[in-house]
Protein backbone atom coordinates (compact mmCIF):
# COMPACT_ATOMS: atom_id res chain seq x y z
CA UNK A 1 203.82 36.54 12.12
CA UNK A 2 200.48 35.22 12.00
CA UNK A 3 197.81 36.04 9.39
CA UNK A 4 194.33 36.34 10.07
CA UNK A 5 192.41 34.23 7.77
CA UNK A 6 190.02 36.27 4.90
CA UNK A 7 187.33 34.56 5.74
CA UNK A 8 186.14 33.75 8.71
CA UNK A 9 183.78 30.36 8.92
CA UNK A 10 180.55 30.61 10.53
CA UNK A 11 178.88 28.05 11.87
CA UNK A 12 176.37 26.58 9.87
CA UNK A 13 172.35 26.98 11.20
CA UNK A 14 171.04 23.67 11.97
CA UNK A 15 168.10 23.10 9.02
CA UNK A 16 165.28 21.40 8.97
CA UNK A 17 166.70 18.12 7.92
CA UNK A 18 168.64 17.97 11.37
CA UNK A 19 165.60 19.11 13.65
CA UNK A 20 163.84 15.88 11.34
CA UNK A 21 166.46 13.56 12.24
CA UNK A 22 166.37 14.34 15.95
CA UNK A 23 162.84 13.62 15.68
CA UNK A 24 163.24 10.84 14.35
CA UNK A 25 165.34 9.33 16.26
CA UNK A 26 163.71 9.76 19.33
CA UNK A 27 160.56 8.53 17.48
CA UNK A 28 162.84 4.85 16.75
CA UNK A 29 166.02 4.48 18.90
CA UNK A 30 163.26 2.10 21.05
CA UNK A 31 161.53 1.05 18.55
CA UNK A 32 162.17 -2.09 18.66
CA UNK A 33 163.30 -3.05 22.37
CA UNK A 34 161.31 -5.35 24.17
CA UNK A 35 160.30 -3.30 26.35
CA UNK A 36 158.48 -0.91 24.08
CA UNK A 37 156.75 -4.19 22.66
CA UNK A 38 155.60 -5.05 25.90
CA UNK A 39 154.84 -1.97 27.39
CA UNK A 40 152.42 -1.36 24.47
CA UNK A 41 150.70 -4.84 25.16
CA UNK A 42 150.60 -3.74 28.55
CA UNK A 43 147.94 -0.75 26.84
CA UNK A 44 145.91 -3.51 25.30
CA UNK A 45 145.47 -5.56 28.51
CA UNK A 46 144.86 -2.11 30.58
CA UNK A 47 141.89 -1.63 28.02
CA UNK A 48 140.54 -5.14 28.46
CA UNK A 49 140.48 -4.87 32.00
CA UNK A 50 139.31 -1.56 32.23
CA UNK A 51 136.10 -2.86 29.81
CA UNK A 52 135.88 -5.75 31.57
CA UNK A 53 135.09 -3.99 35.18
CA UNK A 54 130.72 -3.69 35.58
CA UNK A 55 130.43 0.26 36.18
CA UNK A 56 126.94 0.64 37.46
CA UNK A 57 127.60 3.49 39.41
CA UNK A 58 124.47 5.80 39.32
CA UNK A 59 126.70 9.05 38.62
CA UNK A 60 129.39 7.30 36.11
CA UNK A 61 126.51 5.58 33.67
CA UNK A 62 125.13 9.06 31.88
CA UNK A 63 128.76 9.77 30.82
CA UNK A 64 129.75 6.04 29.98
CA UNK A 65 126.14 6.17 27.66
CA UNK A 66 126.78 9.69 26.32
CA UNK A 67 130.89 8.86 25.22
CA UNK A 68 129.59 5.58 23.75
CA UNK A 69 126.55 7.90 21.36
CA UNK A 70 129.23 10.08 20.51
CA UNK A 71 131.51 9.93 17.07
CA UNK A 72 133.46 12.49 15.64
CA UNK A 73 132.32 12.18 12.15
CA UNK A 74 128.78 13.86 13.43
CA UNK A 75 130.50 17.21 12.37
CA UNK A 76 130.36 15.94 9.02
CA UNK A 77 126.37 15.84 9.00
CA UNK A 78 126.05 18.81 11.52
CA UNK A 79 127.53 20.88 9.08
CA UNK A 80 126.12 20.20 5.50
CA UNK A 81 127.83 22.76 3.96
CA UNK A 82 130.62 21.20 3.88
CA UNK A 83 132.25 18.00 2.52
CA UNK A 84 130.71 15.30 -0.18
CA UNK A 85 127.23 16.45 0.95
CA UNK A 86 127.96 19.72 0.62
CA UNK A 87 126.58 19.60 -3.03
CA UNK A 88 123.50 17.07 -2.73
CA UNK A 89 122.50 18.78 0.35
CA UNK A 90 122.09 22.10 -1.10
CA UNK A 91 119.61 20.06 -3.62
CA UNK A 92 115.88 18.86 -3.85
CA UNK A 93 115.94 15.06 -4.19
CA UNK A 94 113.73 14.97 -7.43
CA UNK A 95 112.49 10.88 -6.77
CA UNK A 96 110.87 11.81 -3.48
CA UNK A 97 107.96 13.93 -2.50
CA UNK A 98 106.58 13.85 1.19
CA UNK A 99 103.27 14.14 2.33
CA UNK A 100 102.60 15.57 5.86
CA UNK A 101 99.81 13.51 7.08
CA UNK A 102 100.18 15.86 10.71
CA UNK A 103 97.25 14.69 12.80
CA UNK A 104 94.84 13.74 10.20
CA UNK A 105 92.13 10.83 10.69
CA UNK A 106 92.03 7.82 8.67
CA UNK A 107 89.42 9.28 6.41
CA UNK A 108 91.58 12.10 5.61
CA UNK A 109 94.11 9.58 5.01
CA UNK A 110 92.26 7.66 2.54
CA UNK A 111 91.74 10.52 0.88
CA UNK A 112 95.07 11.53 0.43
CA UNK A 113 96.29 8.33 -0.68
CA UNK A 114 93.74 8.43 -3.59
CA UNK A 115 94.34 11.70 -4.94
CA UNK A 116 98.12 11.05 -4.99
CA UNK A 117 97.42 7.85 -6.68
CA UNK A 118 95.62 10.09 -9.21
CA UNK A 119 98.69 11.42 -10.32
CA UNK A 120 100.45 8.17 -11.10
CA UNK A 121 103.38 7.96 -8.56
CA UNK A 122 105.82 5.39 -9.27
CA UNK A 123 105.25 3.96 -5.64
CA UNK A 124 103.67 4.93 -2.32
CA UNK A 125 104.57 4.33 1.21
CA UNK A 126 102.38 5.37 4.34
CA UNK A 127 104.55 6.09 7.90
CA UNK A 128 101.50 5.36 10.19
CA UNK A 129 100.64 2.40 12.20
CA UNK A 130 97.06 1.52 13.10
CA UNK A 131 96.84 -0.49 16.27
CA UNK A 132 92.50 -0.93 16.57
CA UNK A 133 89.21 -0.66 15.16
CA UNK A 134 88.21 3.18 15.11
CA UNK A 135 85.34 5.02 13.13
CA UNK A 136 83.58 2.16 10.95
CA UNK A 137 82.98 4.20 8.28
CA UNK A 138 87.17 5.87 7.73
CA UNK A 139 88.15 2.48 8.62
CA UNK A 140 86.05 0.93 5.81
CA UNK A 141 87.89 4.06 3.32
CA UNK A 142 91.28 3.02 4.38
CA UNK A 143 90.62 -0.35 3.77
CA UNK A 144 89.76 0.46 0.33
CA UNK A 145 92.16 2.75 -0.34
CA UNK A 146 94.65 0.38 0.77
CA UNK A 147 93.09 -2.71 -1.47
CA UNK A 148 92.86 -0.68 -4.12
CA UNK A 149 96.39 0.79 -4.94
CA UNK A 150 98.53 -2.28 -5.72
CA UNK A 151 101.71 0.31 -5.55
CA UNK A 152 101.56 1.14 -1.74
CA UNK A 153 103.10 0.09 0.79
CA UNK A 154 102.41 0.02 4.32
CA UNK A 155 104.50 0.41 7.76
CA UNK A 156 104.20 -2.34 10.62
CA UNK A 157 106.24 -2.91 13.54
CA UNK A 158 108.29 -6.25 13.74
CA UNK A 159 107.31 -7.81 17.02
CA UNK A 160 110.63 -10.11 18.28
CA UNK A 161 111.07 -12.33 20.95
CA UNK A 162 112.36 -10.90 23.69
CA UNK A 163 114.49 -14.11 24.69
CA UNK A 164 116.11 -14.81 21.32
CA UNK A 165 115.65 -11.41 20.07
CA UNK A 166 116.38 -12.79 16.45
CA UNK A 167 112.97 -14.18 16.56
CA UNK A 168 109.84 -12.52 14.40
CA UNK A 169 106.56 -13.13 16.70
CA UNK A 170 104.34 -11.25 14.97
CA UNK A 171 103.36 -7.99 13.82
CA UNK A 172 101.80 -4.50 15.28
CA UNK A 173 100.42 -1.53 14.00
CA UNK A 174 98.85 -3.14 10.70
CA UNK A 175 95.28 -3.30 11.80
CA UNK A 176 94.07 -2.83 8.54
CA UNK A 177 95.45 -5.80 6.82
CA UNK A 178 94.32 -5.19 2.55
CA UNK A 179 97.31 -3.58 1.34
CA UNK A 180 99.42 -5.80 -0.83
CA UNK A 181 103.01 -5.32 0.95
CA UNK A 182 103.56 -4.18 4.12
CA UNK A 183 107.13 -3.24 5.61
CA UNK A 184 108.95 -2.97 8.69
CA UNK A 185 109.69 0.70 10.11
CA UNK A 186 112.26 -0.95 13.07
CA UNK A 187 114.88 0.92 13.08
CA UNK A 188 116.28 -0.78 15.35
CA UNK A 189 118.29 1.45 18.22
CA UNK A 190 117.25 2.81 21.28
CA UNK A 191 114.82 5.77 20.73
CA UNK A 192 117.38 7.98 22.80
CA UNK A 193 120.34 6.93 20.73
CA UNK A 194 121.46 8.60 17.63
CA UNK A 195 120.16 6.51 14.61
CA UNK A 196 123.33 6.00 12.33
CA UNK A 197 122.62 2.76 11.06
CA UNK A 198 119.81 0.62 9.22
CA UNK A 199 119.03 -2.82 8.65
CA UNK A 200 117.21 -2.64 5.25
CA UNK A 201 116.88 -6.60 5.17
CA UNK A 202 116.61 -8.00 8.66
CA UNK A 203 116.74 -12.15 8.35
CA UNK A 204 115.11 -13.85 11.60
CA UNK A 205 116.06 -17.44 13.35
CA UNK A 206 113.43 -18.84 10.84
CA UNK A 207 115.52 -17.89 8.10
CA UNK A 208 112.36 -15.77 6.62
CA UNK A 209 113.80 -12.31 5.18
CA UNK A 210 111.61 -9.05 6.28
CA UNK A 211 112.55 -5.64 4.17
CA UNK A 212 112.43 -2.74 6.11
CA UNK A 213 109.91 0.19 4.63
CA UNK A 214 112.88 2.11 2.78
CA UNK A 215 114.62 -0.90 0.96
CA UNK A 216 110.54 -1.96 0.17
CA UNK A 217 110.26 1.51 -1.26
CA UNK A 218 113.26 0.90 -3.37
CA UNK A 219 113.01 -2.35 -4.58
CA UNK A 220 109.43 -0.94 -5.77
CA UNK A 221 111.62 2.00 -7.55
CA UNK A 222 114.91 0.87 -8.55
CA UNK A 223 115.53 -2.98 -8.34
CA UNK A 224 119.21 -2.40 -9.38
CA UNK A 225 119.78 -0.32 -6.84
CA UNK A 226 117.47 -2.93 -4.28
CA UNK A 227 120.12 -5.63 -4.93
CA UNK A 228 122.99 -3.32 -4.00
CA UNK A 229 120.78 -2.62 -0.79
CA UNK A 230 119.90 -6.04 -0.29
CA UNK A 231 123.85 -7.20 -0.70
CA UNK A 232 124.99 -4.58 1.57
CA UNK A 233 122.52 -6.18 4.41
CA UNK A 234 123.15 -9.86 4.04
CA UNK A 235 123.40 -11.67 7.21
CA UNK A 236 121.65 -9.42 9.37
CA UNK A 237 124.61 -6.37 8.39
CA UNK A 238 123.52 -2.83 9.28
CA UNK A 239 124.97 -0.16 7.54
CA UNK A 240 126.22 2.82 7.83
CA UNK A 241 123.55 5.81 6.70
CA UNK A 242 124.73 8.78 4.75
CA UNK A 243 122.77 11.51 5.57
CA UNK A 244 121.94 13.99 2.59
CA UNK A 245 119.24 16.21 3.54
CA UNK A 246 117.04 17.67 6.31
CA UNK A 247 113.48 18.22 5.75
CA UNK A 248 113.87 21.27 3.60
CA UNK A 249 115.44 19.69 1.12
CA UNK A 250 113.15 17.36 0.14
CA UNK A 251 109.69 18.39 -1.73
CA UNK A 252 107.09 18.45 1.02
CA UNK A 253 103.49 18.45 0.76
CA UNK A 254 101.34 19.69 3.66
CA UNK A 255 97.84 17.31 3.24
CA UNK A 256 95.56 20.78 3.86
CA UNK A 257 97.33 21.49 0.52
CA UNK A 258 96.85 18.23 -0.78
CA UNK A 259 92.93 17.71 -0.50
CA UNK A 260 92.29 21.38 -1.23
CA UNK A 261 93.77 20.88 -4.72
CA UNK A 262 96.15 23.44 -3.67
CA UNK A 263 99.22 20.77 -5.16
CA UNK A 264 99.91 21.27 -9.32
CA UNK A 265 99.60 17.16 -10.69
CA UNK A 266 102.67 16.79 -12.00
CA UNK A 267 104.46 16.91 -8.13
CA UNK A 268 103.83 13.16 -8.24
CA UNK A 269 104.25 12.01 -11.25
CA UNK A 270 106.53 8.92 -11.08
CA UNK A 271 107.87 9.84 -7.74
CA UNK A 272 108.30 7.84 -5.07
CA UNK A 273 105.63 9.60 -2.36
CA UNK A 274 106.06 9.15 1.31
CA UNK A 275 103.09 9.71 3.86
CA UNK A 276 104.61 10.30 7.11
CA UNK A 277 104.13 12.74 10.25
CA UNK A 278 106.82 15.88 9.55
CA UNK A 279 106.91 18.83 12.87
CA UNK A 280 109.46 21.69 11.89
CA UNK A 281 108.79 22.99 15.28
CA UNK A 282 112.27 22.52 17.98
CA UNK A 283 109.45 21.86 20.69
CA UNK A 284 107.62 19.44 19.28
CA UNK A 285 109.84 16.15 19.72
CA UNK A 286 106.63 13.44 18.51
CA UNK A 287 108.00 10.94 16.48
CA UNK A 288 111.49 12.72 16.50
CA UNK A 289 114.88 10.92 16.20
CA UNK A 290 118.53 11.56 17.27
CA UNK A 291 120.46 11.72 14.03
CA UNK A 292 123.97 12.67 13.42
CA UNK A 293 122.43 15.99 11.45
CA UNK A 294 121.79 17.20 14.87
CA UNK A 295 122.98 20.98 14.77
CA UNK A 296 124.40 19.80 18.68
CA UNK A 297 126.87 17.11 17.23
CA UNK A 298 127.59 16.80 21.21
CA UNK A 299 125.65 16.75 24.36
CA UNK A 300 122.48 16.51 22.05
CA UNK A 301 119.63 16.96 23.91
CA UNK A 302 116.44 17.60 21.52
CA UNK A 303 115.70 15.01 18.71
CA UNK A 304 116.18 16.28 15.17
CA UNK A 305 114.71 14.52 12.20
CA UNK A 306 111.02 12.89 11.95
CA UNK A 307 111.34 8.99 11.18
CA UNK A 308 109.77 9.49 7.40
CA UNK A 309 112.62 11.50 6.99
CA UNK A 310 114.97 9.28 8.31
CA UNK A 311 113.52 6.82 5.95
CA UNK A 312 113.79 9.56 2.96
CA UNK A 313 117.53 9.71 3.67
CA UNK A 314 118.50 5.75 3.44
CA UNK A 315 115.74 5.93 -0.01
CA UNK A 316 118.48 8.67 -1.31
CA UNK A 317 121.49 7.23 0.02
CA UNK A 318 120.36 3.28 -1.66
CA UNK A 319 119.14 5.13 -5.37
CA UNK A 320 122.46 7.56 -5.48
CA UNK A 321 124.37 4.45 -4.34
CA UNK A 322 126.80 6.50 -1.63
CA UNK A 323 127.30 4.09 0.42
CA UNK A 324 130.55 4.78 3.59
CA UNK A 325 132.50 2.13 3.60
CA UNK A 326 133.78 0.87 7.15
CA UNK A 327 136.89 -0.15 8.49
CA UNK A 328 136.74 -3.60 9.95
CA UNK A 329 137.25 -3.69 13.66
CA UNK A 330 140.73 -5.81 13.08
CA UNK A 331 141.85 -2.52 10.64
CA UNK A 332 140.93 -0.01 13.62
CA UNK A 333 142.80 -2.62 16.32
CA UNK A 334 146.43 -2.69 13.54
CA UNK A 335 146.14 1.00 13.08
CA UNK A 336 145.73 1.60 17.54
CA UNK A 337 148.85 -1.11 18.33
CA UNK A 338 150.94 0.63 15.86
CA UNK A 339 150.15 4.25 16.79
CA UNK A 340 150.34 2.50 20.07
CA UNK A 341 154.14 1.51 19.62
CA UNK A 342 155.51 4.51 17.95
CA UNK A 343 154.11 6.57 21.29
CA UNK A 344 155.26 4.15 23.60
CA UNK A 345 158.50 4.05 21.95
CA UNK A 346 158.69 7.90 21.64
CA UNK A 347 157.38 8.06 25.32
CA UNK A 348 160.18 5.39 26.53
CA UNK A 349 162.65 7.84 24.73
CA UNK A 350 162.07 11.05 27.14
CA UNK A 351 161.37 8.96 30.33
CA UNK A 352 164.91 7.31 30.10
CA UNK A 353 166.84 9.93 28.49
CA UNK A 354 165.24 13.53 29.32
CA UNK A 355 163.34 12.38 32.10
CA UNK A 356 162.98 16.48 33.28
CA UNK A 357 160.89 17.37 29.92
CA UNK A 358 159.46 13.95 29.91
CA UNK A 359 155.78 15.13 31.28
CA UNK A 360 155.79 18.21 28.90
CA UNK A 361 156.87 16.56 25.98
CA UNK A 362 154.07 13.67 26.57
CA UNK A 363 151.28 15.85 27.35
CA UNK A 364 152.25 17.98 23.89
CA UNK A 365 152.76 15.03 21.79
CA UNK A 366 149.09 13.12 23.27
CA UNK A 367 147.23 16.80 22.30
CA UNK A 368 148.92 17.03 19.10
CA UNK A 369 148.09 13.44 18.44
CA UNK A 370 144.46 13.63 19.40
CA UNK A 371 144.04 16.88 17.28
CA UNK A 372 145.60 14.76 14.50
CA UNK A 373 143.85 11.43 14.73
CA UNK A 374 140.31 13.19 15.00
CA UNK A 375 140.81 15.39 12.34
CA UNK A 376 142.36 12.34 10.18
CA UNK A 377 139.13 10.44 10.71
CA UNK A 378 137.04 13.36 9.50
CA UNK A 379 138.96 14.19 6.77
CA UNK A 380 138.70 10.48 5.28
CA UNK A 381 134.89 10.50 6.05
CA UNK A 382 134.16 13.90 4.43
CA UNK A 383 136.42 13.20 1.47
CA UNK A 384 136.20 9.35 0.76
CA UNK A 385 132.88 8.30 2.88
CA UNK A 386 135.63 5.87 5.12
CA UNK A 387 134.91 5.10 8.44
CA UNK A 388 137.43 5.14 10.67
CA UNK A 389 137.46 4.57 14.25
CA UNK A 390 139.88 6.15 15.80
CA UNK A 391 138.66 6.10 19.10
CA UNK A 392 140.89 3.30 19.70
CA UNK A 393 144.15 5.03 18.92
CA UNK A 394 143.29 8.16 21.22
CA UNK A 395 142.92 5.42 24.13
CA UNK A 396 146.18 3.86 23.61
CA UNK A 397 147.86 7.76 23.33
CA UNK A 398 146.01 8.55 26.67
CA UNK A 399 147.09 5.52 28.43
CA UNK A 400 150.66 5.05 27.49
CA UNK A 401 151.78 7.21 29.40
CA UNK A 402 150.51 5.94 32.50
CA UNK A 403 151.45 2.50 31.45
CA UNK A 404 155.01 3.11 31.50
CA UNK A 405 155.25 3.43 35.55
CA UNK A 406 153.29 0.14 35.75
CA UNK A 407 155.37 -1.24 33.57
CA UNK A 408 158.59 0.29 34.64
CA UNK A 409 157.71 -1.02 38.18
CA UNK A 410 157.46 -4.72 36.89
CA UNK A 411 159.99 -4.78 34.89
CA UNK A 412 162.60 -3.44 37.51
CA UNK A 413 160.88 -6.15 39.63
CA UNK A 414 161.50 -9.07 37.04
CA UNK A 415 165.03 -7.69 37.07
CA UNK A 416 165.58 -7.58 40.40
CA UNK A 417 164.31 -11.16 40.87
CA UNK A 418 164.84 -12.98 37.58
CA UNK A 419 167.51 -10.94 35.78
CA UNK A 420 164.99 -9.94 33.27
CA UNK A 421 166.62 -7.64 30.58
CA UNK A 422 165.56 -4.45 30.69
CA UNK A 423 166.27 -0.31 29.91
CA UNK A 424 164.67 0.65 32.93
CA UNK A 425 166.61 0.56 35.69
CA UNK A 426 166.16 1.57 39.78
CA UNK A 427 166.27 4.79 40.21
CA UNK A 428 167.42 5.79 36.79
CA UNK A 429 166.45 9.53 37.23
């Protein structure tokens, strides 16, 4: 007689540990085989190559110029209301007050400077280069003006030679000549490229230092925080500018205001006061930069930010000392060869051993990874001002996958001929 047992087992449910393990083990059973080690070399030399090759194809160069403008961490800036700007960019800066000098003539000028220097400012700087002689009699009231307040300083434009390009020649746009500093307002990119860095000390083949306007403006203001500038810059380093504010939040002062004694005396009272050309209008692009604040974080195609405002946000960023700190370029090559390898190895895994699902299972996993990497990179901007560039890593994910028939075709080659060890094999699926 047979008894039927009380209680019939079930099987278990496979948990989440299991699903893990499988995972992982697709993840590492080629982890370390040659071939994985190679293949993912194999990435590195397809990307040298690839760089290496002069595309100056008329219909390839706007998109080779508009992928190399383009970062991911520009949604940081485009949206301020978010992130470790979120709360200074909801804020006045209280050191800086700008004066709109719009389309007024050097008279008007004068007279700006000298009511603002009424009020005591800490220090003044004036966003305007003069290339000639004009009216006589403004010229003569700018040139006083300018002789007489010690604490201003004005722009000029660093002229370099265009051989050597590390070279001063000489200087433009400081026609009048009687102020006691003047500073350079380079900025140093192409005037259709977003600005994202600055070189606040530029050092030329003469060895002779030249401050740029902002670090000027804050070495007048805060020479603590001028020697943390200065540091950051040595040997000709740019750096990396974190942008705080648009033009609304800083104090602005419209120069109609200003000479009509329409502006309470206190506004400038040991500020630091910029004079600089501000448009709020979208179609009015004069004197307008690319920044990464740009509402269009891609495919800009209308400049965003005046360049006294540009210079108002590396003047904040130097006195509230927020600097980003970058990843060197060797850091962003380590972290792309090992993503690199665990794809390639995770790749290697399907193509040898579920060759059917091999295509679907790639194309997920390079998505996924992409999503991942980009979002990665924002998240440590946004939360801990690091730069990451991990544009390199998406590469290697996009290319690995293609890699592996080159490869797969040598190496069955080199086995054919030499014997060469290897897991792929002819015709293996």
């Amino acid at each position: 007689m047979t008894h039927e047992p009380e209680h019939e087992q079930k099987p278990k449910k496979k948990g989440f540990r299991h699903h893990a393990r499988k995972v992982h083990g697709r993840v590492t059973k080629y982890l370390i085989e040659k071939d994985t080690i190679f293949a993912t070399v194999w990435v590195f030399l397809f990307i040298v190559a690839l760089g290496a090759i002069p595309l100056n194809l008329g219909v390839i160069n706007p998109v080779k110029l508009g992928l190399k403008d383009f970062d991911f961490n520009d949604v940081t800036y485009s949206n301020l209301e978010r992130g470790a700007n979120r709360q200074k960019s909801s804020t006045i800066d209280k050191h800086i007050v700008i004066v709109n000098i719009g389309y007024a003539n050097r008279g008007e000028i004068a007279a700006m400077i000298e009511k603002v220097a009424a009020n005591k400012p800490k220090v003044m700087g004036l966003d305007a280069l003069f290339y000639e002689a004009r009216d006589p009699e403004q010229d003569s009231a700018l040139n006083e003006a300018f002789k007489k307040n010690k604490n201003l300083i004005a722009a000029k434009m660093l002229v370099l030679n265009g051989k050597e390009g590390d070279t001063v020649m000489g200087s433009r746009g400081d026609f009048i000549k009687t102020a006691s500093e003047y500073a350079s307002v380079n900025l140093w990119d192409d005037s259709l490229r977003t600005i994202r860095y600055c070189l606040p000390v530029f050092e030329d083949y003469a060895h002779k230092q030249h401050k740029s306007f902002a670090a000027a403006l804050v070495e007048a203001y805060d020479p603590e925080a001028y020697e943390v500038l200065e540091k950051k810059s040595h040997h000709n380093h740019k750096i990396i500018i974190d942008y705080s504010r648009r033009v609304d939040r800083y104090q602005l002062v419209e120069y109609e205001d200003l000479l009509n004694n329409r502006v309470d005396d206190s506004t400038f009272v040991g500020k630091i006061v910029l004079f600089g050309y501000i448009n709020t209008s979208s179609n009015d692009i004069e004197d307008k930069k690319f920044t990464p604040m740009n509402e269009r974080y891609a495919g800009k195609s209308i400049p965003d930010m005046n360049g006294i405002v540009v210079h108002a946000n590396i003047i904040s960023m130097a006195l509230d000392k927020n600097y980003i700190k970058k990843v060197p370029l060797w850091g962003n090559l380590l972290l792309a060869v090992l993503v690199c390898w665990l794809h390639m190895s995770f790749f290697i895994h399907y193509y040898l051993e579920s060759h059917i699902w091999f295509h679907l299972a790639a194309k997920i996993a390079q998505v996924l990874s992409a999503f991942f990497f980009i979002w990665l990179g924002i998240y440590l901007y946004e939360k801990y001002r690091l730069k990451v560039d991990m544009k390199f890593s998406i590469v290697t994910i996009i290319l690995a996958v293609d890699v592996i028939y080159f490869y797969e075709a040598w190496a069955v080659w080199m086995h054919k001929k030499f014997n060469y060890k290897t897991v792929f094999k002819p015709h293996h699926h």
